[in-house]
PDB file of N, CA and C in Angstrom:
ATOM      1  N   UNK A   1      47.694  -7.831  -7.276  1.00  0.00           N
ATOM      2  CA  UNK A   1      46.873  -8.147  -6.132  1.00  0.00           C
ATOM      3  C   UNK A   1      45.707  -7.173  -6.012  1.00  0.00           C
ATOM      4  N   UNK A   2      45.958  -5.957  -6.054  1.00  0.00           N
ATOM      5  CA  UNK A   2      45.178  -5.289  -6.336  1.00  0.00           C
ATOM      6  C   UNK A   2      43.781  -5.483  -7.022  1.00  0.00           C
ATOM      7  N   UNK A   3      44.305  -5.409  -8.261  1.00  0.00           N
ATOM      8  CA  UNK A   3      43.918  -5.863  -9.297  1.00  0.00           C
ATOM      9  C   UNK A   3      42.370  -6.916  -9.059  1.00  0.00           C
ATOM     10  N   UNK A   4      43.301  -8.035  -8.550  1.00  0.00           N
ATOM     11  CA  UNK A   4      42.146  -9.280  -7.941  1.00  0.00           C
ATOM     12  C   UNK A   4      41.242  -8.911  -6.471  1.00  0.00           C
ATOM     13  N   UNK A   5      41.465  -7.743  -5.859  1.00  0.00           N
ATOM     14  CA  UNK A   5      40.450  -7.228  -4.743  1.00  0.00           C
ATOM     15  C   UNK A   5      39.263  -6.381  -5.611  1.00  0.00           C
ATOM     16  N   UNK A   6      39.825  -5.394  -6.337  1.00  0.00           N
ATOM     17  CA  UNK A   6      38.807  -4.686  -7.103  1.00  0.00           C
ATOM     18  C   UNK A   6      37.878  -5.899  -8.197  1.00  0.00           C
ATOM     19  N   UNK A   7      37.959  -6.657  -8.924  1.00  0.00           N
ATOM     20  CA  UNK A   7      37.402  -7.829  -9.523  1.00  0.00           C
ATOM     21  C   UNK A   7      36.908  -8.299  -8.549  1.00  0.00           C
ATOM     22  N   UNK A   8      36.852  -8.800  -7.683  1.00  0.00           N
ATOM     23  CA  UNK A   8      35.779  -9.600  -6.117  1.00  0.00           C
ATOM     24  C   UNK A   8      35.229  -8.121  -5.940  1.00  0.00           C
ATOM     25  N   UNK A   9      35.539  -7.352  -5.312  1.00  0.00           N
ATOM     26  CA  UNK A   9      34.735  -6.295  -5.310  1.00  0.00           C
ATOM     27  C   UNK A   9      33.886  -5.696  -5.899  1.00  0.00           C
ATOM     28  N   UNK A  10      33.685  -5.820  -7.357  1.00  0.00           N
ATOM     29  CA  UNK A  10      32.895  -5.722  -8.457  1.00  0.00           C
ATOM     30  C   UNK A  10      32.186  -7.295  -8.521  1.00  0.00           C
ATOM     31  N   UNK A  11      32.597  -8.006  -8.163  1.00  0.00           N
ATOM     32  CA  UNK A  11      31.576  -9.318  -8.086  1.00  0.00           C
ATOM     33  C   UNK A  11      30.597  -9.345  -7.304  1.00  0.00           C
ATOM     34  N   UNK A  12      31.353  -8.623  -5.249  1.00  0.00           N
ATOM     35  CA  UNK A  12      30.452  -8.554  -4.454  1.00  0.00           C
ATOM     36  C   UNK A  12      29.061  -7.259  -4.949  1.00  0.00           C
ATOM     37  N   UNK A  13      29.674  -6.559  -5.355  1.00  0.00           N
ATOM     38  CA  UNK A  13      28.583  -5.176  -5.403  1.00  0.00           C
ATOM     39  C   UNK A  13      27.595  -5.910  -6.392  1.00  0.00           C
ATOM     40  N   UNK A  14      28.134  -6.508  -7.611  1.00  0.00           N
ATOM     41  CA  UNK A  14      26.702  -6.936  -8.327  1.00  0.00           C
ATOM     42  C   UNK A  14      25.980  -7.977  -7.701  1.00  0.00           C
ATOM     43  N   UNK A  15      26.445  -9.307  -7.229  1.00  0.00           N
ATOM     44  CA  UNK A  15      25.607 -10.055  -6.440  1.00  0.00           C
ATOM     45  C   UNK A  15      24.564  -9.239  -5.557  1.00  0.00           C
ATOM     46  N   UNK A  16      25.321  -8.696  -4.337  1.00  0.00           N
ATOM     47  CA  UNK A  16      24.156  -7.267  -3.555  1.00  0.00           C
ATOM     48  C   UNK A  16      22.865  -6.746  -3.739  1.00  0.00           C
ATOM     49  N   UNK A  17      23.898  -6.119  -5.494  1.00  0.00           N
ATOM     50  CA  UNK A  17      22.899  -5.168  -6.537  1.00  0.00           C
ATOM     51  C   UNK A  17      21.631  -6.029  -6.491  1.00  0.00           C
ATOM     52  N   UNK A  18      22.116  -7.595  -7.429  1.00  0.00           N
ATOM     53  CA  UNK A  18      20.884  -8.211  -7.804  1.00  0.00           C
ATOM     54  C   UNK A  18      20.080  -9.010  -6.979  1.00  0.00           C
ATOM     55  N   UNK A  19      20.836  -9.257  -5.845  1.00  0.00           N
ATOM     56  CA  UNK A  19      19.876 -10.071  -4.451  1.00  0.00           C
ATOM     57  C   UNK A  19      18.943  -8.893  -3.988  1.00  0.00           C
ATOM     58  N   UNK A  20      19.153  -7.162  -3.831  1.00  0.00           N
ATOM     59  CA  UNK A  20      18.476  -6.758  -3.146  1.00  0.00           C
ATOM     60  C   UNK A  20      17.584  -5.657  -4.333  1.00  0.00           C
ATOM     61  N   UNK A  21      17.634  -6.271  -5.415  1.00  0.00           N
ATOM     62  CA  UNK A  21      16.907  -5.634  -6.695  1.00  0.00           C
ATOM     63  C   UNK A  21      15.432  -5.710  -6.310  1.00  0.00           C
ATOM     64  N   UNK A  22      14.643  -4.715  -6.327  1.00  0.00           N
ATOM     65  CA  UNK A  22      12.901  -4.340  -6.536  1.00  0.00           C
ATOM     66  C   UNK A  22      12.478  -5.613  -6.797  1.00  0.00           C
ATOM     67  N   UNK A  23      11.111  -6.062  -6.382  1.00  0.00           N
ATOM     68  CA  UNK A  23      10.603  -7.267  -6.976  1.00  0.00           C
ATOM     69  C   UNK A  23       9.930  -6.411  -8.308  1.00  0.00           C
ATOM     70  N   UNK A  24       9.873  -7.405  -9.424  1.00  0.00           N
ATOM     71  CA  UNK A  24       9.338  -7.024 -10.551  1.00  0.00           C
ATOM     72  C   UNK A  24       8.221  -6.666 -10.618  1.00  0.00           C
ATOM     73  N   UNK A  25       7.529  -6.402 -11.027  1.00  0.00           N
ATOM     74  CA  UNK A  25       6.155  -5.271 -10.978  1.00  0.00           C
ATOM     75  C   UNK A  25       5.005  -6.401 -11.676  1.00  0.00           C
ATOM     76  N   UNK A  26       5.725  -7.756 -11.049  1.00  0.00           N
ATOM     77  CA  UNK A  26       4.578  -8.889 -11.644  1.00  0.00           C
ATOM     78  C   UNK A  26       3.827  -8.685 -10.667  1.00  0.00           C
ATOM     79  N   UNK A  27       2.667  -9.583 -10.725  1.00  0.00           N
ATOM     80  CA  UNK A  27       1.279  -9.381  -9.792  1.00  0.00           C
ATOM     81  C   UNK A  27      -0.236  -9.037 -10.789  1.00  0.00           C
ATOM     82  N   UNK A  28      -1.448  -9.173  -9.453  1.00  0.00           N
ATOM     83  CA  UNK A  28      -2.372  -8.640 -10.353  1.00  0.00           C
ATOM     84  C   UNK A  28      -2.426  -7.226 -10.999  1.00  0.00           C
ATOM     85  N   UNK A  29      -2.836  -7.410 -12.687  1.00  0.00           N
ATOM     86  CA  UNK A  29      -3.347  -6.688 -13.525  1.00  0.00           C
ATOM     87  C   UNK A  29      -4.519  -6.886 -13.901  1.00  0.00           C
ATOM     88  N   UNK A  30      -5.311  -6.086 -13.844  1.00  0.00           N
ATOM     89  CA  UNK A  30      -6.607  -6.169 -14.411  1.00  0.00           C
ATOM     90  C   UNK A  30      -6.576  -5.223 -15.976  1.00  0.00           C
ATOM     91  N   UNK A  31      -7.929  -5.693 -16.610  1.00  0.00           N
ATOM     92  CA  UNK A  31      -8.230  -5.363 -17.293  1.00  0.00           C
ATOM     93  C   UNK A  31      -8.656  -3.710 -17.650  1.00  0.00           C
ATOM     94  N   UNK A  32      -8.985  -3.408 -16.551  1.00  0.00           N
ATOM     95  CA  UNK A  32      -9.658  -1.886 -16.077  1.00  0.00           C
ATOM     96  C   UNK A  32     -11.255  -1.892 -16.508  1.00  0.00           C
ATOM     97  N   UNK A  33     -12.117  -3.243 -16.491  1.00  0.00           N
ATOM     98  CA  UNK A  33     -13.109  -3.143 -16.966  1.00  0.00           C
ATOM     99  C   UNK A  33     -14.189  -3.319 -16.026  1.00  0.00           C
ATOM    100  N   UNK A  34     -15.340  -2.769 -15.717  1.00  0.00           N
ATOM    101  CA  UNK A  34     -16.339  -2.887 -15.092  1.00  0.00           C
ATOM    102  C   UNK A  34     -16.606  -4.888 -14.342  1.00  0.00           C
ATOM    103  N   UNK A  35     -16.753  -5.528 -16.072  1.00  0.00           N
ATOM    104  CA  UNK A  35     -17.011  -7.081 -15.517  1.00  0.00           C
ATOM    105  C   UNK A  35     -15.754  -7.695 -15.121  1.00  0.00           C
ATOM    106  N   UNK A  36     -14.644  -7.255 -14.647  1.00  0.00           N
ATOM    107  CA  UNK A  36     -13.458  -7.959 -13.896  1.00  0.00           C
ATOM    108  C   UNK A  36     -13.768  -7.941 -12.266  1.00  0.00           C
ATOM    109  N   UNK A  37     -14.871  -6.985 -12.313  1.00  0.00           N
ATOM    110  CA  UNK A  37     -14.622  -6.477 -10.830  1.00  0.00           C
ATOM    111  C   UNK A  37     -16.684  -6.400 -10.399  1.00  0.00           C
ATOM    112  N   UNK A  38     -17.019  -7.409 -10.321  1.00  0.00           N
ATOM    113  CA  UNK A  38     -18.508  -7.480 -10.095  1.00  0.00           C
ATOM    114  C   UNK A  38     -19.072  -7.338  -8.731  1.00  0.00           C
ATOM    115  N   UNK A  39     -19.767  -7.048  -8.049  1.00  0.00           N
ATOM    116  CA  UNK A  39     -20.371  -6.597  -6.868  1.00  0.00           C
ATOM    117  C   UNK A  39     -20.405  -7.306  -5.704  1.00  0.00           C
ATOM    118  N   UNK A  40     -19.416  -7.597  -4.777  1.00  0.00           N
ATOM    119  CA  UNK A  40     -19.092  -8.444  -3.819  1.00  0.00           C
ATOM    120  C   UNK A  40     -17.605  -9.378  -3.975  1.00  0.00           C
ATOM    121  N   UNK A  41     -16.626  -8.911  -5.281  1.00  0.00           N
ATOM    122  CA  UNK A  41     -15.448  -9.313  -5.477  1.00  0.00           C
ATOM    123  C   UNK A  41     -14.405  -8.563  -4.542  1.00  0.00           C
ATOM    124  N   UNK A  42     -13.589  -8.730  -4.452  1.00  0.00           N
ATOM    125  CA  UNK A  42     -12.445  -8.278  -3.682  1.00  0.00           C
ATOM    126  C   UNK A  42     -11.248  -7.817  -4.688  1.00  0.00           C
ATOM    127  N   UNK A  43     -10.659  -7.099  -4.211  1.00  0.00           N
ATOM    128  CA  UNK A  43      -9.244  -6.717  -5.126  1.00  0.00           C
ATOM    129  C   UNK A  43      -8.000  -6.689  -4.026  1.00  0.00           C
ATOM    130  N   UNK A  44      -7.189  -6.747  -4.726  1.00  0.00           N
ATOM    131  CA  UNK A  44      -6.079  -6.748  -4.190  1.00  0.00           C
ATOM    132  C   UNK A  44      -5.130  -5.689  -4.620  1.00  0.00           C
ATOM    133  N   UNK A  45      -3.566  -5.262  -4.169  1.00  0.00           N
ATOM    134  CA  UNK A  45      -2.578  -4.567  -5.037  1.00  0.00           C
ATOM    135  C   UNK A  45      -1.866  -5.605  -5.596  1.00  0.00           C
ATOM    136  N   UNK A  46      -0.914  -4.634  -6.423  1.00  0.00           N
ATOM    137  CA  UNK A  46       0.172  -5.076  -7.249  1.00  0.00           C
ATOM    138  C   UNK A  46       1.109  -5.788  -5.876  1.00  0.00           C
ATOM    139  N   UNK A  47       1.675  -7.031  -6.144  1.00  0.00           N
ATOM    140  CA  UNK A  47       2.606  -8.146  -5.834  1.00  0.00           C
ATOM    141  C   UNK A  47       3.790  -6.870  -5.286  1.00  0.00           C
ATOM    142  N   UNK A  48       4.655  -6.634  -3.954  1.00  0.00           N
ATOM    143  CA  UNK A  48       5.460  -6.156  -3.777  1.00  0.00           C
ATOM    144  C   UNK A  48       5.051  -4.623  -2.973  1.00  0.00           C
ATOM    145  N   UNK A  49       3.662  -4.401  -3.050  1.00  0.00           N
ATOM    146  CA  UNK A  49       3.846  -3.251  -2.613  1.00  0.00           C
ATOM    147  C   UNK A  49       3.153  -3.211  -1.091  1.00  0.00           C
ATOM    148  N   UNK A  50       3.000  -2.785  -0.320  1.00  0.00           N
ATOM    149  CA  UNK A  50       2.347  -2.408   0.883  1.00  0.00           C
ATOM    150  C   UNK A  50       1.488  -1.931   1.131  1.00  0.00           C
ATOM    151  N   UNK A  51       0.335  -2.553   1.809  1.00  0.00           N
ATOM    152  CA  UNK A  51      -1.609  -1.453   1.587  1.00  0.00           C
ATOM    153  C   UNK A  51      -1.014   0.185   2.246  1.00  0.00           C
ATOM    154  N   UNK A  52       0.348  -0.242   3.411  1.00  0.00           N
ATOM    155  CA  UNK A  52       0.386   1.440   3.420  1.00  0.00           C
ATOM    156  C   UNK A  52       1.154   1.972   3.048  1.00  0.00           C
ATOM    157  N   UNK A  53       1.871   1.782   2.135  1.00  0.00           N
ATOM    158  CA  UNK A  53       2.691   2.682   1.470  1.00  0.00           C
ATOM    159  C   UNK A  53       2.122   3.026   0.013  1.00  0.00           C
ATOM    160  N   UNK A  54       1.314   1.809  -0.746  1.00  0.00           N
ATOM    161  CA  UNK A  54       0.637   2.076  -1.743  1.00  0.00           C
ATOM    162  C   UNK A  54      -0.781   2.425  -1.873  1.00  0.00           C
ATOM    163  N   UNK A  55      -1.148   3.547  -2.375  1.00  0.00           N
ATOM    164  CA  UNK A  55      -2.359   4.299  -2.671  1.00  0.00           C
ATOM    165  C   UNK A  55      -2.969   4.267  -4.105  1.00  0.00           C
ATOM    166  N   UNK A  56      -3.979   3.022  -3.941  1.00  0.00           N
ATOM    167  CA  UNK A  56      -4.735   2.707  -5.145  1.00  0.00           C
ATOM    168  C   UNK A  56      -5.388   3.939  -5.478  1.00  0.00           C
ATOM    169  N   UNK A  57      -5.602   4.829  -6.676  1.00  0.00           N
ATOM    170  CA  UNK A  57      -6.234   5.739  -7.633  1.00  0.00           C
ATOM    171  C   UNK A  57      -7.490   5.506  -8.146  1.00  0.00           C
ATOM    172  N   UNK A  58      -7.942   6.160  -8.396  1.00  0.00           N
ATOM    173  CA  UNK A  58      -9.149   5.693  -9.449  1.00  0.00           C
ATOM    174  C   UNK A  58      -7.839   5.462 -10.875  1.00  0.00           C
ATOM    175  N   UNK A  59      -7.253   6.034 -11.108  1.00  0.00           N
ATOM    176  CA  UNK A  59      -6.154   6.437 -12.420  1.00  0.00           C
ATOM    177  C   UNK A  59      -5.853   4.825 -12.492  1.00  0.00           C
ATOM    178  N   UNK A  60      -5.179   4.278 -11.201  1.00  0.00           N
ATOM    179  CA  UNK A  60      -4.419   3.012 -11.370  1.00  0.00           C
ATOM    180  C   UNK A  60      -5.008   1.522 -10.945  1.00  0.00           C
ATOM    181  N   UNK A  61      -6.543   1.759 -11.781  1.00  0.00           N
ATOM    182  CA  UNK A  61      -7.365   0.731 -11.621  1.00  0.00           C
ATOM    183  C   UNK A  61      -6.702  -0.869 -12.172  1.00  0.00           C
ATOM    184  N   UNK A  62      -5.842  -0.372 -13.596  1.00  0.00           N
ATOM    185  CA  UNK A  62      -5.103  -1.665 -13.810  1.00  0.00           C
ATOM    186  C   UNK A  62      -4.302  -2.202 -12.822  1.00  0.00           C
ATOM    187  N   UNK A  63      -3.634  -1.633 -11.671  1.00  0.00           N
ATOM    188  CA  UNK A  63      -2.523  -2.388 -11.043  1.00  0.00           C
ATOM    189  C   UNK A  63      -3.621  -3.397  -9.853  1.00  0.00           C
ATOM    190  N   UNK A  64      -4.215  -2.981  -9.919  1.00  0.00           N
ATOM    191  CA  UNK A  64      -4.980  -4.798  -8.825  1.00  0.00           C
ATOM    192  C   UNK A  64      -5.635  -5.268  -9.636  1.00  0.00           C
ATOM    193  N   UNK A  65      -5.641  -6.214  -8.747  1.00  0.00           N
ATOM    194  CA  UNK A  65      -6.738  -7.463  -9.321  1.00  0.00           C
ATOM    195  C   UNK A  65      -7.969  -8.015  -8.554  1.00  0.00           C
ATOM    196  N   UNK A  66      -8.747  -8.686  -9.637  1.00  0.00           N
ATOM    197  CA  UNK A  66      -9.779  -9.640  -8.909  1.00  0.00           C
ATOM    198  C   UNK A  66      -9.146 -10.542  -8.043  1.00  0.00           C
ATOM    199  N   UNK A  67      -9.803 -10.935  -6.829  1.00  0.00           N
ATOM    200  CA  UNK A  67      -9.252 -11.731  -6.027  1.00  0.00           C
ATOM    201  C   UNK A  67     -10.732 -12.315  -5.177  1.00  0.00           C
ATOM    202  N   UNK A  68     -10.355 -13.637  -4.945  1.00  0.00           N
ATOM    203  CA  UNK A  68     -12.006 -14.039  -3.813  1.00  0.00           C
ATOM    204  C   UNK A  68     -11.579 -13.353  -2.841  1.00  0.00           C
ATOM    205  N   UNK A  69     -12.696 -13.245  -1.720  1.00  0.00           N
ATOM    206  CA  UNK A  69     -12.724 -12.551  -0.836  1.00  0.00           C
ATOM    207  C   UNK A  69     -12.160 -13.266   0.343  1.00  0.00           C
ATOM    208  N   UNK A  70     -11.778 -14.556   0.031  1.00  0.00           N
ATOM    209  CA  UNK A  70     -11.121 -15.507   1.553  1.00  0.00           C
ATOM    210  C   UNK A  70      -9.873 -15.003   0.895  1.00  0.00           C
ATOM    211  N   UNK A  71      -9.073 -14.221  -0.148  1.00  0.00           N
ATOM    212  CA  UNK A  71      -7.771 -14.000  -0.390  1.00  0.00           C
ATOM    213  C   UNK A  71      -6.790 -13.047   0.763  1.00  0.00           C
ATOM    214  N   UNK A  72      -6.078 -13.651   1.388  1.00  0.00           N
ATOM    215  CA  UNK A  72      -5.500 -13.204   2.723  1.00  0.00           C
ATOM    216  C   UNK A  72      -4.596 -11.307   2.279  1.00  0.00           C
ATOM    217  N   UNK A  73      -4.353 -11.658   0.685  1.00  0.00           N
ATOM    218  CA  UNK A  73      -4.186 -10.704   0.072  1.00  0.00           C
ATOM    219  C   UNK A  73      -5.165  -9.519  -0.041  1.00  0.00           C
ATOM    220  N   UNK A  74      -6.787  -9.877   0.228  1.00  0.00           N
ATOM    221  CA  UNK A  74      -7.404  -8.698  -0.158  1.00  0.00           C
ATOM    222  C   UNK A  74      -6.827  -7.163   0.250  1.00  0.00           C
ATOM    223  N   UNK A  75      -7.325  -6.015  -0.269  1.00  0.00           N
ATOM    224  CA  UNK A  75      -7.768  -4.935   0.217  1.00  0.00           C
ATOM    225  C   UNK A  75      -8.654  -4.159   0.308  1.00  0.00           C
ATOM    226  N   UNK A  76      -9.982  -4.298  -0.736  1.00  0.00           N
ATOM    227  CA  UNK A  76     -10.818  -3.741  -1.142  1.00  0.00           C
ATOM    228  C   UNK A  76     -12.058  -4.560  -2.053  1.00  0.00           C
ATOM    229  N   UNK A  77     -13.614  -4.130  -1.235  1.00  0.00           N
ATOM    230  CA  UNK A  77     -14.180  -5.106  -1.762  1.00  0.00           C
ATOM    231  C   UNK A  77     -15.520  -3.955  -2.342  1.00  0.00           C
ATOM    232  N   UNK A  78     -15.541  -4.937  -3.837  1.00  0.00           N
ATOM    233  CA  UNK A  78     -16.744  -3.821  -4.680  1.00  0.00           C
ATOM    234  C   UNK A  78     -17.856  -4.126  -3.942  1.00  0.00           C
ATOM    235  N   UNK A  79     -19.211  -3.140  -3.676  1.00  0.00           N
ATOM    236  CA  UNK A  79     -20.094  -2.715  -3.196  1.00  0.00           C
ATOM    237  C   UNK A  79     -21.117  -2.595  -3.972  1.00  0.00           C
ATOM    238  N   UNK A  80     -20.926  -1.571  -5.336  1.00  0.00           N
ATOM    239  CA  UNK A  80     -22.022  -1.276  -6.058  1.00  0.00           C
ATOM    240  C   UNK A  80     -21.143  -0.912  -7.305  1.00  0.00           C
ATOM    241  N   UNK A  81     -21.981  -0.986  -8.271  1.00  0.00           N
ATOM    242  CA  UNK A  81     -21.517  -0.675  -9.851  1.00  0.00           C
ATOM    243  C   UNK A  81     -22.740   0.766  -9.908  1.00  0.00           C
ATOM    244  N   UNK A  82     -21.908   2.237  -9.949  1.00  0.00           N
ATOM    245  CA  UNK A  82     -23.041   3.592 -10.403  1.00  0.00           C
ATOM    246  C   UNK A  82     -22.376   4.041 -11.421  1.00  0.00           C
ATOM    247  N   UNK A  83     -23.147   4.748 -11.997  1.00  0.00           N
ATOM    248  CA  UNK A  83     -22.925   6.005 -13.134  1.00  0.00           C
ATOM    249  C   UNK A  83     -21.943   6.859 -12.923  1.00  0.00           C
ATOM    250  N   UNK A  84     -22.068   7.458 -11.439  1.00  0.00           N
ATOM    251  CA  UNK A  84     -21.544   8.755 -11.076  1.00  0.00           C
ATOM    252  C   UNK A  84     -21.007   8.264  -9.374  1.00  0.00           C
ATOM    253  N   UNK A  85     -20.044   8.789  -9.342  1.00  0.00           N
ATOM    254  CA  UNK A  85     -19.370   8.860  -7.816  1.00  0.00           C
ATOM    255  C   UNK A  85     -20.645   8.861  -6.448  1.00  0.00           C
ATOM    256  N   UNK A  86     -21.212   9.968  -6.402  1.00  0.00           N
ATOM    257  CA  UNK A  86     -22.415  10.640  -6.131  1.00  0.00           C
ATOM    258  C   UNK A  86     -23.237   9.738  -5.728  1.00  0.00           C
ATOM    259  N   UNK A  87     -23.354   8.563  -6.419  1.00  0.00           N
ATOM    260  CA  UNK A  87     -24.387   7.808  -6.266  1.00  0.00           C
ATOM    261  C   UNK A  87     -23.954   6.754  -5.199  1.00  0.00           C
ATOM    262  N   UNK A  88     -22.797   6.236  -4.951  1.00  0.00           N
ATOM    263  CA  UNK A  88     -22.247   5.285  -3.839  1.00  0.00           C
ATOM    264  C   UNK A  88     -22.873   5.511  -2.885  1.00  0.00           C
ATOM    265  N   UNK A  89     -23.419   4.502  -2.084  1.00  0.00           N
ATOM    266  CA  UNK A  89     -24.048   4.535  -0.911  1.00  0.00           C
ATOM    267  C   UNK A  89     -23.387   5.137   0.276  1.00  0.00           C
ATOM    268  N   UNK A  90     -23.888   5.243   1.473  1.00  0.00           N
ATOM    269  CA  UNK A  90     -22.792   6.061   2.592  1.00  0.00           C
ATOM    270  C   UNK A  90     -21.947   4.881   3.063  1.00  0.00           C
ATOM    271  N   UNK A  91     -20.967   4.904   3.939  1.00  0.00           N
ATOM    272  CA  UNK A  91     -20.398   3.942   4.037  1.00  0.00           C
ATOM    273  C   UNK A  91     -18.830   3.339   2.921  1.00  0.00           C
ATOM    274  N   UNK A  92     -19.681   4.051   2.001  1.00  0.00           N
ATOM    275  CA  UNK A  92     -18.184   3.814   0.837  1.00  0.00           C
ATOM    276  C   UNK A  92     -16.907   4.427   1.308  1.00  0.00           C
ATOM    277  N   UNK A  93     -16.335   3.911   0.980  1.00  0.00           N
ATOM    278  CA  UNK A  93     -14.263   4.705   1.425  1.00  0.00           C
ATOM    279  C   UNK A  93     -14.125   4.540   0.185  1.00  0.00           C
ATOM    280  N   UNK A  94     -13.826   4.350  -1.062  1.00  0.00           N
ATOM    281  CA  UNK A  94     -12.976   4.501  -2.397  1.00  0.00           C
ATOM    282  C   UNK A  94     -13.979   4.381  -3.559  1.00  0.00           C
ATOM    283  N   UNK A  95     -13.684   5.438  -4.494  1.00  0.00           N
ATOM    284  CA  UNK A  95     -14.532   4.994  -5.906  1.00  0.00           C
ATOM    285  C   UNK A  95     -13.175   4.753  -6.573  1.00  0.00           C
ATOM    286  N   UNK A  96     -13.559   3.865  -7.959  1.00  0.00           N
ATOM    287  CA  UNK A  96     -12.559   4.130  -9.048  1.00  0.00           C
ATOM    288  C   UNK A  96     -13.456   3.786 -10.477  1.00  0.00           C
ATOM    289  N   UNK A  97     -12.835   4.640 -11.169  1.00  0.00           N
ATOM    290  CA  UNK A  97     -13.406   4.612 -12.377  1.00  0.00           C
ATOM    291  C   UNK A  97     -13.120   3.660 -13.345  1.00  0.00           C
ATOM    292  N   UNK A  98     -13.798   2.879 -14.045  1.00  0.00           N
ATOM    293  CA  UNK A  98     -13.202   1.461 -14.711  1.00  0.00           C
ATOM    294  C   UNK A  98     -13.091   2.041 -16.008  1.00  0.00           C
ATOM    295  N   UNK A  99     -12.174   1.762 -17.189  1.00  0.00           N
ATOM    296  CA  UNK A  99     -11.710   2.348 -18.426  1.00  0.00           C
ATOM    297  C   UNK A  99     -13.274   2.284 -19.202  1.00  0.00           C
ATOM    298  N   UNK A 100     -14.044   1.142 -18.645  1.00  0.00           N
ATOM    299  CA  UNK A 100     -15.602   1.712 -19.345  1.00  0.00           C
ATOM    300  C   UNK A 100     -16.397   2.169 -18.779  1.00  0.00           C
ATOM    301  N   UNK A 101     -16.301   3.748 -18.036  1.00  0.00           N
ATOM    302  CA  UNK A 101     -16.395   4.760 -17.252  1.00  0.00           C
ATOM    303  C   UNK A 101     -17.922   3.769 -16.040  1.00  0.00           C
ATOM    304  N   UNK A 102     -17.265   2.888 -15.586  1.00  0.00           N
ATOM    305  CA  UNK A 102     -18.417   2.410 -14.625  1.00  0.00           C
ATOM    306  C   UNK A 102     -17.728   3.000 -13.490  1.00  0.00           C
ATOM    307  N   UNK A 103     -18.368   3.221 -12.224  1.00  0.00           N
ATOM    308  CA  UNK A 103     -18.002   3.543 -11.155  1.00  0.00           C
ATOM    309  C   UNK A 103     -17.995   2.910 -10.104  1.00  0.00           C
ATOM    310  N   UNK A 104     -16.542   2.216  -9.421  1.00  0.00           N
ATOM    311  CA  UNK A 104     -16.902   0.891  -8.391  1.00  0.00           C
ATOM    312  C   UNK A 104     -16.778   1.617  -7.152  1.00  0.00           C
ATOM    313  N   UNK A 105     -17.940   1.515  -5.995  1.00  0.00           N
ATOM    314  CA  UNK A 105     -17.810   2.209  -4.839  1.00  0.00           C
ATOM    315  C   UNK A 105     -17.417   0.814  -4.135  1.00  0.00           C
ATOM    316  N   UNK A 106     -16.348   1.245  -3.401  1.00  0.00           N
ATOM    317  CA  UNK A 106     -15.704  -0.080  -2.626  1.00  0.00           C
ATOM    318  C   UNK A 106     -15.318   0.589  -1.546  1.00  0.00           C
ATOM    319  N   UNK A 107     -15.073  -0.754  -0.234  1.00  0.00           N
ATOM    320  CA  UNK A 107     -15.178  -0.431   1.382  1.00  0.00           C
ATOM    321  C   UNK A 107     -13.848  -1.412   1.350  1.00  0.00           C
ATOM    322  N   UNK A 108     -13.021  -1.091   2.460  1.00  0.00           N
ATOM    323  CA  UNK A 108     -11.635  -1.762   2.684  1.00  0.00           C
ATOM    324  C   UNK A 108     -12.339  -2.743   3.071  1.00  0.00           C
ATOM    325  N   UNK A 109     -11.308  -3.793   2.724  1.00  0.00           N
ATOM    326  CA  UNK A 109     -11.699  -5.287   3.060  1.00  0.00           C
ATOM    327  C   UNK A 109     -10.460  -6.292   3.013  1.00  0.00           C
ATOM    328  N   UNK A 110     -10.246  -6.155   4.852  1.00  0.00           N
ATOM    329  CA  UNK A 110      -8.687  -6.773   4.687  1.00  0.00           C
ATOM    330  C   UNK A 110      -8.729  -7.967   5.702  1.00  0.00           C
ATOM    331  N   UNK A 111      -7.564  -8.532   5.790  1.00  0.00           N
ATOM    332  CA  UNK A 111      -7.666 -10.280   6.802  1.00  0.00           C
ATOM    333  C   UNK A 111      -7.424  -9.666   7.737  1.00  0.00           C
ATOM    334  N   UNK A 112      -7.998 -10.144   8.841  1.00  0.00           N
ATOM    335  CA  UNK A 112      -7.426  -9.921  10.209  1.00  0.00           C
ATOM    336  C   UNK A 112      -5.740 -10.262  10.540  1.00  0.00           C
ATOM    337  N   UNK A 113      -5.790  -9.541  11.395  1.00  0.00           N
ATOM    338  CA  UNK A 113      -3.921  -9.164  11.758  1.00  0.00           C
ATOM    339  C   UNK A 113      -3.875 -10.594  12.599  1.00  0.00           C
TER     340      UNK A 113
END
C-alpha cells in the first residue's frame, strides 16, 4: 500500500513539476542588426517575461523583437539610428548597440493600462 501512495505521489509531483514549468524562452528574437529595427519600429521583450522585472541591455539586443507599433506587446520605440550614444537626441531613455555597431536611441513606448 505503501508502495502505491509513494508511485501517485511521484505522479502528482511530476504533473505539478511540468504544469508549473518556466514558459520556454520562445518569443521575439531578432537578428541584432541595425535594418530589423528602422526608425519609428517598436520592439518588444522575450514571450514570458515582464517590462518590470525584465531589463533590456544594450548586450541583449537579440532577445526582442520588431513589432508594429499598434502591438499591445510593445515596449520600446526606435527614434534615431547614430554612430555614437552621444549623439541621441534629448528625450531618449535607452540606447542599444546593434551587432553592426549602429546605435538605436529609443523612448518607452507602451499600450495604455
Amino acid at each position: 500500500m505503501s508502495e502505491a501512495i509513494t508511485s501517485a505521489a511521484a505522479v502528482a509531483a511530476t504533473v505539478l513539476a511540468v504544469g508549473l514549468a518556466a514558459p520556454a524562452t520562445a518569443g521575439p528574437r531578432s537578428s541584432g542588426m541595425a535594418a530589423e529595427f528602422p526608425v519609428g519600429m517598436c520592439m518588444t521583450t522575450q514571450v514570458g517575461f515582464s517590462p518590470t522585472s525584465y531589463y533590456v541591455n544594450n548586450y541583449d539586443i537579440i532577445n526582442v523583437g520588431a513589432v508594429p507599433c499598434t502591438d499591445p506587446d510593445r515596449r520600446y520605440r526606435v527614434t534615431q539610428h547614430v554612430q555614437h550614444q552621444v549623439d541621441c537626441a534629448s528625450g531618449t531613455q535607452n540606447t542599444y548597440v546593434t551587432r553592426d555597431l549602429v546605435v538605436l536611441c529609443v523612448v518607452q513606448d507602451t499600450a495604455p493600462a
